[in-house]
C-alpha atoms as a PDB file:
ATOM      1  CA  UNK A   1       0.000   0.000   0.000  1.00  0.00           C
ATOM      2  CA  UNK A   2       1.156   3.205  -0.791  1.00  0.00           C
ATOM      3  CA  UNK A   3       2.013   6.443   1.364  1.00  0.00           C
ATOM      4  CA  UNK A   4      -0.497   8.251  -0.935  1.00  0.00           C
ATOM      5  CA  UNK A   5      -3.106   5.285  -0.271  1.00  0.00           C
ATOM      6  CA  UNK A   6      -2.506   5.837   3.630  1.00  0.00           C
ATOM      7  CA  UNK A   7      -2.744   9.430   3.866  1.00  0.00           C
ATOM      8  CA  UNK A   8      -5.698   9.873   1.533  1.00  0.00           C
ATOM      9  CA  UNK A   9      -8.078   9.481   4.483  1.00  0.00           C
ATOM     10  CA  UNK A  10      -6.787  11.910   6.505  1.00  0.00           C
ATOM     11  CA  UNK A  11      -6.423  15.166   3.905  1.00  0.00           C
ATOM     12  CA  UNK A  12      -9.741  14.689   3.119  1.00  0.00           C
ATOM     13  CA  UNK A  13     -11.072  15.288   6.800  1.00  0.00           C
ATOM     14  CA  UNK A  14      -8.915  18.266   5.867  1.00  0.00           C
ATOM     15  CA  UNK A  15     -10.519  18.950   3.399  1.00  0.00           C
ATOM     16  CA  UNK A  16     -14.162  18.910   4.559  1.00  0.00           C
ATOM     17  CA  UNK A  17     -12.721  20.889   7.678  1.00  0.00           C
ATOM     18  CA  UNK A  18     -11.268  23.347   4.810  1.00  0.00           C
ATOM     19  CA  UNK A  19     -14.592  23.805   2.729  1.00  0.00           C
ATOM     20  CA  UNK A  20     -17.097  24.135   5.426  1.00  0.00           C
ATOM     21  CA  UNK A  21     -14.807  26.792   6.866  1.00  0.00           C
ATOM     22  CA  UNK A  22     -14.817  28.593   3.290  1.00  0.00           C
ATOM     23  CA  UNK A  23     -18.094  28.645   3.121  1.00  0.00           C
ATOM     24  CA  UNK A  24     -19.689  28.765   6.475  1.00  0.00           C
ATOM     25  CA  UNK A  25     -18.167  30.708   9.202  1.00  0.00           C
ATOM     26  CA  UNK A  26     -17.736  28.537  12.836  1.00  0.00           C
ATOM     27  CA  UNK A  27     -16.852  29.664  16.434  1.00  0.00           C
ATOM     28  CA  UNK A  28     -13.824  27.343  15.985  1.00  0.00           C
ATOM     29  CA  UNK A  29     -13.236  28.042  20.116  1.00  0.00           C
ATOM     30  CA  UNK A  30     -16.569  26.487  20.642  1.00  0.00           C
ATOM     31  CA  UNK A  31     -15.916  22.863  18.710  1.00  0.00           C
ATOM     32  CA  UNK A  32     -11.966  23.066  20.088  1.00  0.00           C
ATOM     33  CA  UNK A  33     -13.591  22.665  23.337  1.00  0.00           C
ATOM     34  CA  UNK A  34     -16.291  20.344  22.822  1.00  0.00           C
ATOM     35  CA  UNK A  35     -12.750  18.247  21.365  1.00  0.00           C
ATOM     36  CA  UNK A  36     -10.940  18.854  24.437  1.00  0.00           C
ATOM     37  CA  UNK A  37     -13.470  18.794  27.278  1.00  0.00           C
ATOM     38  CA  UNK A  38     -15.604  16.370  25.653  1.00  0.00           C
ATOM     39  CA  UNK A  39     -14.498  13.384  23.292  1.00  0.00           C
ATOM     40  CA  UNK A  40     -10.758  13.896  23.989  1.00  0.00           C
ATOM     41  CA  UNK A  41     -10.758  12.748  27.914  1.00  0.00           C
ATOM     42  CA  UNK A  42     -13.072   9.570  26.631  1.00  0.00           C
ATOM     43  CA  UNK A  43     -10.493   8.840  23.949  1.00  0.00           C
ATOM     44  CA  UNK A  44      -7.781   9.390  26.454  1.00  0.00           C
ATOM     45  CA  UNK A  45      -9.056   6.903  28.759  1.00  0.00           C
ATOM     46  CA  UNK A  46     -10.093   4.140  25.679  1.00  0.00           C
ATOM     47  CA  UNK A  47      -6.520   4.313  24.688  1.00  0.00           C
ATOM     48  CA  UNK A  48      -5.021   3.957  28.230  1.00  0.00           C
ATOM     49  CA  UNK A  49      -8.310   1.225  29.301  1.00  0.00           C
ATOM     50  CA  UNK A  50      -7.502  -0.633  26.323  1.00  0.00           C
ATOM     51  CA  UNK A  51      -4.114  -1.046  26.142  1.00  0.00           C
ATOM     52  CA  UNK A  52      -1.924  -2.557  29.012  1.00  0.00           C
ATOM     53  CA  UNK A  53       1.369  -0.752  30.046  1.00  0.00           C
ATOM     54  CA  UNK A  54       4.404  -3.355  30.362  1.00  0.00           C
ATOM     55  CA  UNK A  55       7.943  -2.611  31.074  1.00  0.00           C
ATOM     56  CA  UNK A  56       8.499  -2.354  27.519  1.00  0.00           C
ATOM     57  CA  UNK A  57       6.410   1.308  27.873  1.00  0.00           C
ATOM     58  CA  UNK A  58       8.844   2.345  29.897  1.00  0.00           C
ATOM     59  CA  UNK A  59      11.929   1.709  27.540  1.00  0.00           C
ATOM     60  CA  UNK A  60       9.940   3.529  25.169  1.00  0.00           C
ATOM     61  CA  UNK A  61       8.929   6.414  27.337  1.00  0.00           C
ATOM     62  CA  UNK A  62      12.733   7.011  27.892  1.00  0.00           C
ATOM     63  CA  UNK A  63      13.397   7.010  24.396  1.00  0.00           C
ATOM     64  CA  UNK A  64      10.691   9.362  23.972  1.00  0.00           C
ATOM     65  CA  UNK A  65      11.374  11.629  26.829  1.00  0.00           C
ATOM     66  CA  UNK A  66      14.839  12.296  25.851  1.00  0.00           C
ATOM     67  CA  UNK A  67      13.643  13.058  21.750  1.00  0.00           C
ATOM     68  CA  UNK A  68      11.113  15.441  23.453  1.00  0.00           C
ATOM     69  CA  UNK A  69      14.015  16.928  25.543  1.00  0.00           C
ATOM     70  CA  UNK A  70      16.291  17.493  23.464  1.00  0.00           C
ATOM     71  CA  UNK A  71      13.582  18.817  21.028  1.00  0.00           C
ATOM     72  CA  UNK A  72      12.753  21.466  23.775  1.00  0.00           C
ATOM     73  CA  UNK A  73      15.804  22.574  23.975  1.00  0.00           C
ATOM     74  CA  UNK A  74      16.615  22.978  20.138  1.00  0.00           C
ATOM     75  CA  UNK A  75      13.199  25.075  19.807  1.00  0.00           C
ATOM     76  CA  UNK A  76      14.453  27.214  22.730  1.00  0.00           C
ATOM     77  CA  UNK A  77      17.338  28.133  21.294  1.00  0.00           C
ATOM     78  CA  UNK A  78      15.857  28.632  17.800  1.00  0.00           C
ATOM     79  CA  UNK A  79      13.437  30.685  19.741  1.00  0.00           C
ATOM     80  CA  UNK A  80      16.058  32.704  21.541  1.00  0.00           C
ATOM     81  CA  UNK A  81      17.829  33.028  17.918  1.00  0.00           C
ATOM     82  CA  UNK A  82      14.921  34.372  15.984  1.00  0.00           C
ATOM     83  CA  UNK A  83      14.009  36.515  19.036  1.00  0.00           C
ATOM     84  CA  UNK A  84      10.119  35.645  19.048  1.00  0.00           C
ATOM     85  CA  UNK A  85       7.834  36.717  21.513  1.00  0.00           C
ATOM     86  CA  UNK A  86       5.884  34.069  24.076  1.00  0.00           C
ATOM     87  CA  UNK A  87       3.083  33.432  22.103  1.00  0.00           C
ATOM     88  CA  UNK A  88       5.375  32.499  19.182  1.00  0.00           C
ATOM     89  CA  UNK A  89       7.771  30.161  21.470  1.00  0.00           C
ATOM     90  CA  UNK A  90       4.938  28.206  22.478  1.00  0.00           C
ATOM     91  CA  UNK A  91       3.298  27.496  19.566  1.00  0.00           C
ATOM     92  CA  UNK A  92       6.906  26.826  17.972  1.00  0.00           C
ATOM     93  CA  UNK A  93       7.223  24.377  20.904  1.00  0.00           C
ATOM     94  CA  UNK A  94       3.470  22.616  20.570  1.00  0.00           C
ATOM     95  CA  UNK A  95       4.287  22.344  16.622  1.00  0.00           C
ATOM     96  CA  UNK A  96       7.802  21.160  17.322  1.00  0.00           C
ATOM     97  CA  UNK A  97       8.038  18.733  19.977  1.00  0.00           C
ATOM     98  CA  UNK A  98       4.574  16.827  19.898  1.00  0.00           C
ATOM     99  CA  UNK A  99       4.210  14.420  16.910  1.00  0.00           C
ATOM    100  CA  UNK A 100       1.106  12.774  14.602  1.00  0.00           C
ATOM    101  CA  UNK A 101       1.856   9.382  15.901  1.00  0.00           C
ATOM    102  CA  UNK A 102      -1.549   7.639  15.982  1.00  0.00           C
ATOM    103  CA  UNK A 103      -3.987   8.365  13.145  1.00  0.00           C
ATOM    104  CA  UNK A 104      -0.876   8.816  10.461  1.00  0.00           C
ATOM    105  CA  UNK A 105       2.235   7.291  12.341  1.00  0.00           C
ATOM    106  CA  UNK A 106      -0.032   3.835  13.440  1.00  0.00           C
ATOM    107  CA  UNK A 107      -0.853   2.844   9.483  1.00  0.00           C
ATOM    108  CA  UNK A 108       1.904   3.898   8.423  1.00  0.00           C
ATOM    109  CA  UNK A 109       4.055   1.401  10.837  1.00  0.00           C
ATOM    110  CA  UNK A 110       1.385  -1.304  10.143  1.00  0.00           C
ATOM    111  CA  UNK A 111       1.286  -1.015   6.339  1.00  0.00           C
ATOM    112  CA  UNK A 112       4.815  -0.814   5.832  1.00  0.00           C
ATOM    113  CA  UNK A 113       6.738  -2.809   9.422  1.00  0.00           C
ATOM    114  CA  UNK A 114       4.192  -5.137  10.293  1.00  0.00           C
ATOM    115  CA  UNK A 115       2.118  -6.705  13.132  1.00  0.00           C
ATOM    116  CA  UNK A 116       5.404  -6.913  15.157  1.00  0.00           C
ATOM    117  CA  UNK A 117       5.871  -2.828  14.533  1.00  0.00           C
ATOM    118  CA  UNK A 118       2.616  -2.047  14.724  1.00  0.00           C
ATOM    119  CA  UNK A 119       2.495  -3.138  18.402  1.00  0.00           C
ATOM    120  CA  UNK A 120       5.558  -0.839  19.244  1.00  0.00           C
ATOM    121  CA  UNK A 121       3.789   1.998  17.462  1.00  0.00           C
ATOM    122  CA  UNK A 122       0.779   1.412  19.734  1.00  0.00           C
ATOM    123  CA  UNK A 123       3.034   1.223  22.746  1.00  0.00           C
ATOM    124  CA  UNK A 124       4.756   4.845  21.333  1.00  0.00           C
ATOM    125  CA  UNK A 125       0.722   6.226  20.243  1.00  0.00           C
ATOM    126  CA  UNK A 126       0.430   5.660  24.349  1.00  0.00           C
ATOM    127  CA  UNK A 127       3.161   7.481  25.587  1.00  0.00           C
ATOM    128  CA  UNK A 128       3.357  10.015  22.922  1.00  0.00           C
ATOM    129  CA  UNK A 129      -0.306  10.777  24.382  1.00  0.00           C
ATOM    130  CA  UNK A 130       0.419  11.153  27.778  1.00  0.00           C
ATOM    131  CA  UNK A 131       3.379  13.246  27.020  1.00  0.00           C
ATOM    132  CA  UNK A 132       0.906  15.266  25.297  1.00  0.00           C
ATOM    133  CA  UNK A 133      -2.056  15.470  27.392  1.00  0.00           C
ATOM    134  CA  UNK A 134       0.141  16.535  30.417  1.00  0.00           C
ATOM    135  CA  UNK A 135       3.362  18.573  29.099  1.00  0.00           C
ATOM    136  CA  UNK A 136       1.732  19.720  25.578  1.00  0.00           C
ATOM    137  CA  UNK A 137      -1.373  21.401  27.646  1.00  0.00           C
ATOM    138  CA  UNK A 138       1.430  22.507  29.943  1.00  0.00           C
ATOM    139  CA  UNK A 139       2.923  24.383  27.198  1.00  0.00           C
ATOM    140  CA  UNK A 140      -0.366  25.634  25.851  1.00  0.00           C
ATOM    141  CA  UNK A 141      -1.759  26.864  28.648  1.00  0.00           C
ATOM    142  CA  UNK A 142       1.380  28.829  29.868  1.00  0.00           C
ATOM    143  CA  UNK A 143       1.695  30.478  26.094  1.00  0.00           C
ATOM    144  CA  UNK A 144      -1.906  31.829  26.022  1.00  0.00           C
ATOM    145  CA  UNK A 145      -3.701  34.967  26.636  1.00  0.00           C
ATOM    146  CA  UNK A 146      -2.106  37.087  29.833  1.00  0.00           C
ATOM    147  CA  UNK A 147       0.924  36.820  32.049  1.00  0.00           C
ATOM    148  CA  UNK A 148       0.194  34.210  34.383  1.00  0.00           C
ATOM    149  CA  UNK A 149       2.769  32.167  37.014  1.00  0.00           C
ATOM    150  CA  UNK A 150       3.707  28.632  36.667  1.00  0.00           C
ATOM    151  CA  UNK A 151       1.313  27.833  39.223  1.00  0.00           C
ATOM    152  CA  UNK A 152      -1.466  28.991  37.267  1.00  0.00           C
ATOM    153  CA  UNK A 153      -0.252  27.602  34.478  1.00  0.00           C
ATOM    154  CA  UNK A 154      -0.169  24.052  36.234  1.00  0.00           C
ATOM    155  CA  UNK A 155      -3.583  24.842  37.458  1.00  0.00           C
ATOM    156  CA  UNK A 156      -4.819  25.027  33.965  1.00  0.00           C
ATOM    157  CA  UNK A 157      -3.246  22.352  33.194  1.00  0.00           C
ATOM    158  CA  UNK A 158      -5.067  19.919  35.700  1.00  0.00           C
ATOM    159  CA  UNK A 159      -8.654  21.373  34.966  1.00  0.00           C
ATOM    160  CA  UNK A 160      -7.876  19.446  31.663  1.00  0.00           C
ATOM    161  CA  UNK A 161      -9.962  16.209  31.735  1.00  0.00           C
ATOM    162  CA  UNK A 162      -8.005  14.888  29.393  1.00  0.00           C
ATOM    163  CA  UNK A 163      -4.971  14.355  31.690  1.00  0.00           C
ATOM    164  CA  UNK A 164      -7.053  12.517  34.444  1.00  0.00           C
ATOM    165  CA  UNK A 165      -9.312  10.484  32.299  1.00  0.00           C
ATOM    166  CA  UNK A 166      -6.105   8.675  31.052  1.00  0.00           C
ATOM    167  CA  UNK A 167      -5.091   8.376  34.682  1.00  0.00           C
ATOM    168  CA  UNK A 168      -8.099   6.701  35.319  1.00  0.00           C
ATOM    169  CA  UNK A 169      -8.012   4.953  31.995  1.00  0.00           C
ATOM    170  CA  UNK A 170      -4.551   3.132  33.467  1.00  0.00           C
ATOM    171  CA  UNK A 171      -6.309   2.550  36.836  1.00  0.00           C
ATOM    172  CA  UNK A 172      -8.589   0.586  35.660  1.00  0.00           C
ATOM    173  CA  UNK A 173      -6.831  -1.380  33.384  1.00  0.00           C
ATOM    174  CA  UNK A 174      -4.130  -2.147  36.123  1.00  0.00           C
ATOM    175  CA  UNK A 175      -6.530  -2.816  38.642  1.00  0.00           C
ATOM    176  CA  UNK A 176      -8.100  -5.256  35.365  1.00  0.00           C
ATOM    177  CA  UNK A 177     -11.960  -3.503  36.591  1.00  0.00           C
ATOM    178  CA  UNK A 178     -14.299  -4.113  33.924  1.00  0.00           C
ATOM    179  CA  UNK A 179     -16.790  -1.943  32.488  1.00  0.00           C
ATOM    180  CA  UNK A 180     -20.283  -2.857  31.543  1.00  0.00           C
ATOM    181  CA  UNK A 181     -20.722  -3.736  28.155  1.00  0.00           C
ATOM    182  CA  UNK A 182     -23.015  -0.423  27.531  1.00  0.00           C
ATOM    183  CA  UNK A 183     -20.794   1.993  29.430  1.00  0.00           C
ATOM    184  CA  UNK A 184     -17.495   0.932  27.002  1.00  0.00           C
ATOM    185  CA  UNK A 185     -19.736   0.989  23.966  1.00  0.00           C
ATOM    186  CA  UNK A 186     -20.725   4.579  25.093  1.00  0.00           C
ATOM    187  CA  UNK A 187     -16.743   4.990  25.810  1.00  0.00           C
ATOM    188  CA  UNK A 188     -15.783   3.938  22.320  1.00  0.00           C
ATOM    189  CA  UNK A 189     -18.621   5.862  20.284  1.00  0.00           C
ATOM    190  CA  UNK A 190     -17.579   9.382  21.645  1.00  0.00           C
ATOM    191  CA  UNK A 191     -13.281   8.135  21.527  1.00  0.00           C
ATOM    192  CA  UNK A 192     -14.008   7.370  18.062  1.00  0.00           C
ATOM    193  CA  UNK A 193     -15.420  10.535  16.989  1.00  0.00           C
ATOM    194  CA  UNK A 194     -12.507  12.757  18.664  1.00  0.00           C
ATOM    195  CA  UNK A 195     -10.084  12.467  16.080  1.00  0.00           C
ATOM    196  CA  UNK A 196     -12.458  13.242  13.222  1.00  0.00           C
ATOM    197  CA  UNK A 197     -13.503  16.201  14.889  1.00  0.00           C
ATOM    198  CA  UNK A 198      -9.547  17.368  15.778  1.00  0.00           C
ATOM    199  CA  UNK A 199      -9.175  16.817  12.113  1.00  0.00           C
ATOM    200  CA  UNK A 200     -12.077  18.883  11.120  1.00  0.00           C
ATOM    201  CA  UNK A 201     -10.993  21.600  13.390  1.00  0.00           C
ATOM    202  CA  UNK A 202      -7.097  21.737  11.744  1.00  0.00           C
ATOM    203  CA  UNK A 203      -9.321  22.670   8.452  1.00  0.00           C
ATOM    204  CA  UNK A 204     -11.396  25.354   9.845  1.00  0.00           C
ATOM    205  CA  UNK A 205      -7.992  26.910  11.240  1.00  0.00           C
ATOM    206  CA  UNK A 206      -6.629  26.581   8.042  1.00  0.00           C
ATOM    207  CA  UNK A 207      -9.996  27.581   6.033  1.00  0.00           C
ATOM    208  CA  UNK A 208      -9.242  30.965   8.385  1.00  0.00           C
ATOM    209  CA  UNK A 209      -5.211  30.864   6.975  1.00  0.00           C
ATOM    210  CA  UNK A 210      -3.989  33.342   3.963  1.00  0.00           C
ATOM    211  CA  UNK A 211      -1.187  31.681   1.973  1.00  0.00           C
ATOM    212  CA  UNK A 212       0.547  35.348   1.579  1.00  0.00           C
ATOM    213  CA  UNK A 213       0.577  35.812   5.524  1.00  0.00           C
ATOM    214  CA  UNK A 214       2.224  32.404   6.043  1.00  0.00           C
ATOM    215  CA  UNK A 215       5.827  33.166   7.820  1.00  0.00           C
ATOM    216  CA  UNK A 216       7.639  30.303   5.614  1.00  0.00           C
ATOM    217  CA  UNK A 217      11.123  30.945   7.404  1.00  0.00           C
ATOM    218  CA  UNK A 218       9.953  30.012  11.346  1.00  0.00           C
ATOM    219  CA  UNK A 219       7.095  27.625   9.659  1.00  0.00           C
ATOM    220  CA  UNK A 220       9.769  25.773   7.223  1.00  0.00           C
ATOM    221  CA  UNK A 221      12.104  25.630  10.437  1.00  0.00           C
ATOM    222  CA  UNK A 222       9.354  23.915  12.580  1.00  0.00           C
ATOM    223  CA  UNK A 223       8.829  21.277   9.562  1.00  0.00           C
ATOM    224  CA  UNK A 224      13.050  20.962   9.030  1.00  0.00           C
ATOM    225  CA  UNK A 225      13.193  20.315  12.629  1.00  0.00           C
ATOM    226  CA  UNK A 226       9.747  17.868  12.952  1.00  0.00           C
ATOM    227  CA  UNK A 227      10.895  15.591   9.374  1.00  0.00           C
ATOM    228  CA  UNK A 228      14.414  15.601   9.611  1.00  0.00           C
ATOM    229  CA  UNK A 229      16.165  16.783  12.522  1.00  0.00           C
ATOM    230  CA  UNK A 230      13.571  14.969  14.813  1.00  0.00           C
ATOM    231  CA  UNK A 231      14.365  11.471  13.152  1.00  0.00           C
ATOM    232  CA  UNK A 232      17.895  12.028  13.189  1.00  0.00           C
ATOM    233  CA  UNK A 233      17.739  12.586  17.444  1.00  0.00           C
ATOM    234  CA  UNK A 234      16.031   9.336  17.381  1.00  0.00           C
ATOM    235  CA  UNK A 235      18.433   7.173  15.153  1.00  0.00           C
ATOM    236  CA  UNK A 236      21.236   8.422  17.541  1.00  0.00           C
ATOM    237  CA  UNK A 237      19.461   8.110  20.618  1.00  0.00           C
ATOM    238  CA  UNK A 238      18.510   4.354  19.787  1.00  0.00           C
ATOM    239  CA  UNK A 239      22.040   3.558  18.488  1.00  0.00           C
ATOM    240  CA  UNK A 240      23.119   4.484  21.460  1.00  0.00           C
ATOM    241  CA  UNK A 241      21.161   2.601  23.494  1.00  0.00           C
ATOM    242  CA  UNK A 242      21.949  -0.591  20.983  1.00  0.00           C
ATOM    243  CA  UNK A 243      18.777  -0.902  19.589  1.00  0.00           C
ATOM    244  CA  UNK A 244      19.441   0.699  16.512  1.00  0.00           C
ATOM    245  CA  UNK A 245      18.925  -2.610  13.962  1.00  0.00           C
ATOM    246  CA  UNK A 246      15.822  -3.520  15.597  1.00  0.00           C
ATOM    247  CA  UNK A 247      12.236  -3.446  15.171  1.00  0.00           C
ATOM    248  CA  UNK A 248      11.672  -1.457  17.690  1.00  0.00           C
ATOM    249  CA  UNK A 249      14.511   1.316  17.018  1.00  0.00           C
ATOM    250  CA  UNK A 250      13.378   1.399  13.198  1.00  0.00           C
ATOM    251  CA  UNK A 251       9.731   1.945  14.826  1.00  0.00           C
ATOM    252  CA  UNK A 252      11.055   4.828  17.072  1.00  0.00           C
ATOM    253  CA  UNK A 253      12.997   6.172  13.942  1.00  0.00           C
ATOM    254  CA  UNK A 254      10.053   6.241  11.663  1.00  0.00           C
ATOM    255  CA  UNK A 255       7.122   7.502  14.297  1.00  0.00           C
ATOM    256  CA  UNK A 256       9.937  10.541  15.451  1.00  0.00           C
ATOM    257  CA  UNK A 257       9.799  10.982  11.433  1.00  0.00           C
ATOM    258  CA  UNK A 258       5.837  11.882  11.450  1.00  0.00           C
ATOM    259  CA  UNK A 259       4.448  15.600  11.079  1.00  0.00           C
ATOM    260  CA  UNK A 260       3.037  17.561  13.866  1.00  0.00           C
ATOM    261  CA  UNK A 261       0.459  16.443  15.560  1.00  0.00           C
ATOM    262  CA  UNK A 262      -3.362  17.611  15.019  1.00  0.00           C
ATOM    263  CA  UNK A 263      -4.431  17.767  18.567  1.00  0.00           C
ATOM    264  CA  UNK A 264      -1.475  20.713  18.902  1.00  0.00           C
ATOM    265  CA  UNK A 265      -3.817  22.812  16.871  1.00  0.00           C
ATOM    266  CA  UNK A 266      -6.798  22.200  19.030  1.00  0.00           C
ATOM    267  CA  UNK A 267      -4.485  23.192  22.506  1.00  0.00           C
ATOM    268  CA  UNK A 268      -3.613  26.133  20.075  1.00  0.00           C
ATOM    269  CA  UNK A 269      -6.512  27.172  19.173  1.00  0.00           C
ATOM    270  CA  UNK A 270      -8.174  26.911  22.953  1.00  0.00           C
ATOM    271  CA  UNK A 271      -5.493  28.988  24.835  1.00  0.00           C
ATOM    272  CA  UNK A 272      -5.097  31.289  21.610  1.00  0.00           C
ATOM    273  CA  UNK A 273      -1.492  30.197  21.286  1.00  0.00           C
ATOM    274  CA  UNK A 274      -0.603  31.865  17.943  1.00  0.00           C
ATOM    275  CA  UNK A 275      -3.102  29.111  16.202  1.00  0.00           C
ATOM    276  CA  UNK A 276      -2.331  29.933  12.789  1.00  0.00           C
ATOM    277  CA  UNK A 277       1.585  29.250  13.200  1.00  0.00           C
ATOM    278  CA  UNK A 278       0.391  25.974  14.671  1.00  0.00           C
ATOM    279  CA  UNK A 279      -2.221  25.219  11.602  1.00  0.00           C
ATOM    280  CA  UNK A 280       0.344  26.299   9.424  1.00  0.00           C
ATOM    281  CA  UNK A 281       3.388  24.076  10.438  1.00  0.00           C
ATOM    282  CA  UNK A 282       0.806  21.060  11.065  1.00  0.00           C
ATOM    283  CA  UNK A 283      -0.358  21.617   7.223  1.00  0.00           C
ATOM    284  CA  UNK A 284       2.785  21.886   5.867  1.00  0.00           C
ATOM    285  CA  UNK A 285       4.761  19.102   7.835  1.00  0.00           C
ATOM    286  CA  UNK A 286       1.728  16.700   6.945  1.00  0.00           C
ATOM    287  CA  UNK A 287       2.195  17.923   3.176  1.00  0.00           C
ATOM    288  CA  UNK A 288       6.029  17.468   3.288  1.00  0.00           C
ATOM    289  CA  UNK A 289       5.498  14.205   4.790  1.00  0.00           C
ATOM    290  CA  UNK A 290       4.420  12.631   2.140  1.00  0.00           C
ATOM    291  CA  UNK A 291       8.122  12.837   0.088  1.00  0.00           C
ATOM    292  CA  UNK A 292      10.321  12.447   3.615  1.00  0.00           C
ATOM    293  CA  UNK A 293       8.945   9.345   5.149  1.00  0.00           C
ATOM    294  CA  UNK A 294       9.342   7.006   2.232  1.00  0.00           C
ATOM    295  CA  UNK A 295      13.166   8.533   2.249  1.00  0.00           C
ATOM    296  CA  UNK A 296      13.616   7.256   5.838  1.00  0.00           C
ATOM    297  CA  UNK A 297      11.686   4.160   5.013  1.00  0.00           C
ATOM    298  CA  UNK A 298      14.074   3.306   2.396  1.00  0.00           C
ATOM    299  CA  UNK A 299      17.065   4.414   4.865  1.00  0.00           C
ATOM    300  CA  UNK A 300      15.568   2.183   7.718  1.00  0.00           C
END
């Protein structure tokens, strides 16, 4: 199957998003948070219900926390460089660090790995989630509207449902609780309509976005850094660690290889993070995407 065949799917959701914003004008705010305080927390707990952590997560959540860290740190310097204001770093940051690695990263593995990579790319979609759902509306909330403290920042943070809905997600699953038959049918119906809707969103933002106002010198940094650089951190990180011919580093490889992720333009768009920088970069990367990942492919 080809990366054309793959990603078809998800530029059309685009693409509605992009046409019904043309023609119809949307409180955008209003469906961001019906995403975020609605259908995200259920699809954060599905994902963390449904699949068990193992030791293996936390291999992979080192891996992952030290691409995101040393991500950070790149952006803050290129932020520092370019001399942007807050607004700017933190949406540089949200585009930057958090990647598309469940609805475009999870096929991709699967149609081009395997079964035995698409369970490590599940494992990755998990903690690339948390990461997200805890530091990413960290970094959102602290870059919006205001001067606020850290504390009130953090406090922002944890009126998130998302966060604690995966919390209790894991709980449950740990604890091995069941849920009644109805209840996870209910669960599943409103998880599954989350990232439609975060898709849908992305093309109202962009529907909003004038191709002559695009900044293509911080956006085509943000998609250098999220296609190439990004992979690159992996590869060394995992050869490194000596798992650099395996399945699971050639996973790690390819998923740090994805474009930014979609839910970064919902956070964006909520805490009024410079959301067009955001759509932008997401947009672009996703475009780009298409001719980097089957270079890395063939590399891997």
């Amino acid at each position: 199957m080809s990366f054309l065949t793959i990603l078809l799917p998800i530029f059309s959701v685009f693409a509605i998003g992009y046409g019904i914003g043309k023609f119809k004008k949307l409180d955008i705010k209003s469906l961001s948070f019906v995403a975020i305080y609605v259908l995200c927390p259920f699809l954060g707990f599905e994902t963390f219900y449904a699949n068990a952590l193992t030791s293996r997560h936390l291999y992979i959540f080192a891996v992952i926390g030290l691409l995101v860290f040393v991500l950070v740190v790149l952006i803050l310097l290129i932020s520092r460089f370019l001399q942007v204001e807050k607004k700017r770093k933190h949406a540089m940051l949200l585009s930057g660090v958090f990647l598309n690695g469940g609805n475009l990263g999870v096929p991709v593995v699967l149609f081009t790995i395997g079964e035995e990579g698409f369970i490590y790319a599940l494992m990755i979609m998990v903690v690339m989630d948390l990461l997200m759902n805890s530091l990413g509306i960290y970094i959102a909330a602290s870059g919006g509207d205001g001067a606020i403290t850290k504390k009130e920042s953090l406090i922002r943070t944890v009126k998130v449902p998302i966060l604690w809905a995966s919390i209790v997600g894991i709980l449950l699953n740990q604890l091995a609780i069941p849920l009644p038959v109805q209840v996870e049918d209910m669960i599943v119906l409103l998880a599954d309509a989350a990232i439609p809707l975060v898709m849908i969103v992305l093309g109202l933002q962009l529907a909003t976005i004038k191709i002559r106002s695009i900044e293509f010198r911080p956006v085509g940094i943000m998609v250098l850094l999220r296609l190439v650089i990004s992979p690159l951190i992996a590869f060394a990180i995992v050869s490194l660690m000596g798992i650099g011919d395996t399945v699971l580093g050639t996973v790690l490889v390819l998923i740090a290889a994805m474009p930014s992720a979609a839910n970064t333009t919902i956070f964006s768009v909520q805490f009024n993070v410079d959301p067009d920088f955001v759509s932008a970069t997401t947009l672009l990367s996703t475009i780009v995407s298409l001719f980097t990942l089957p270079i890395w492919l063939t590399i891997l």
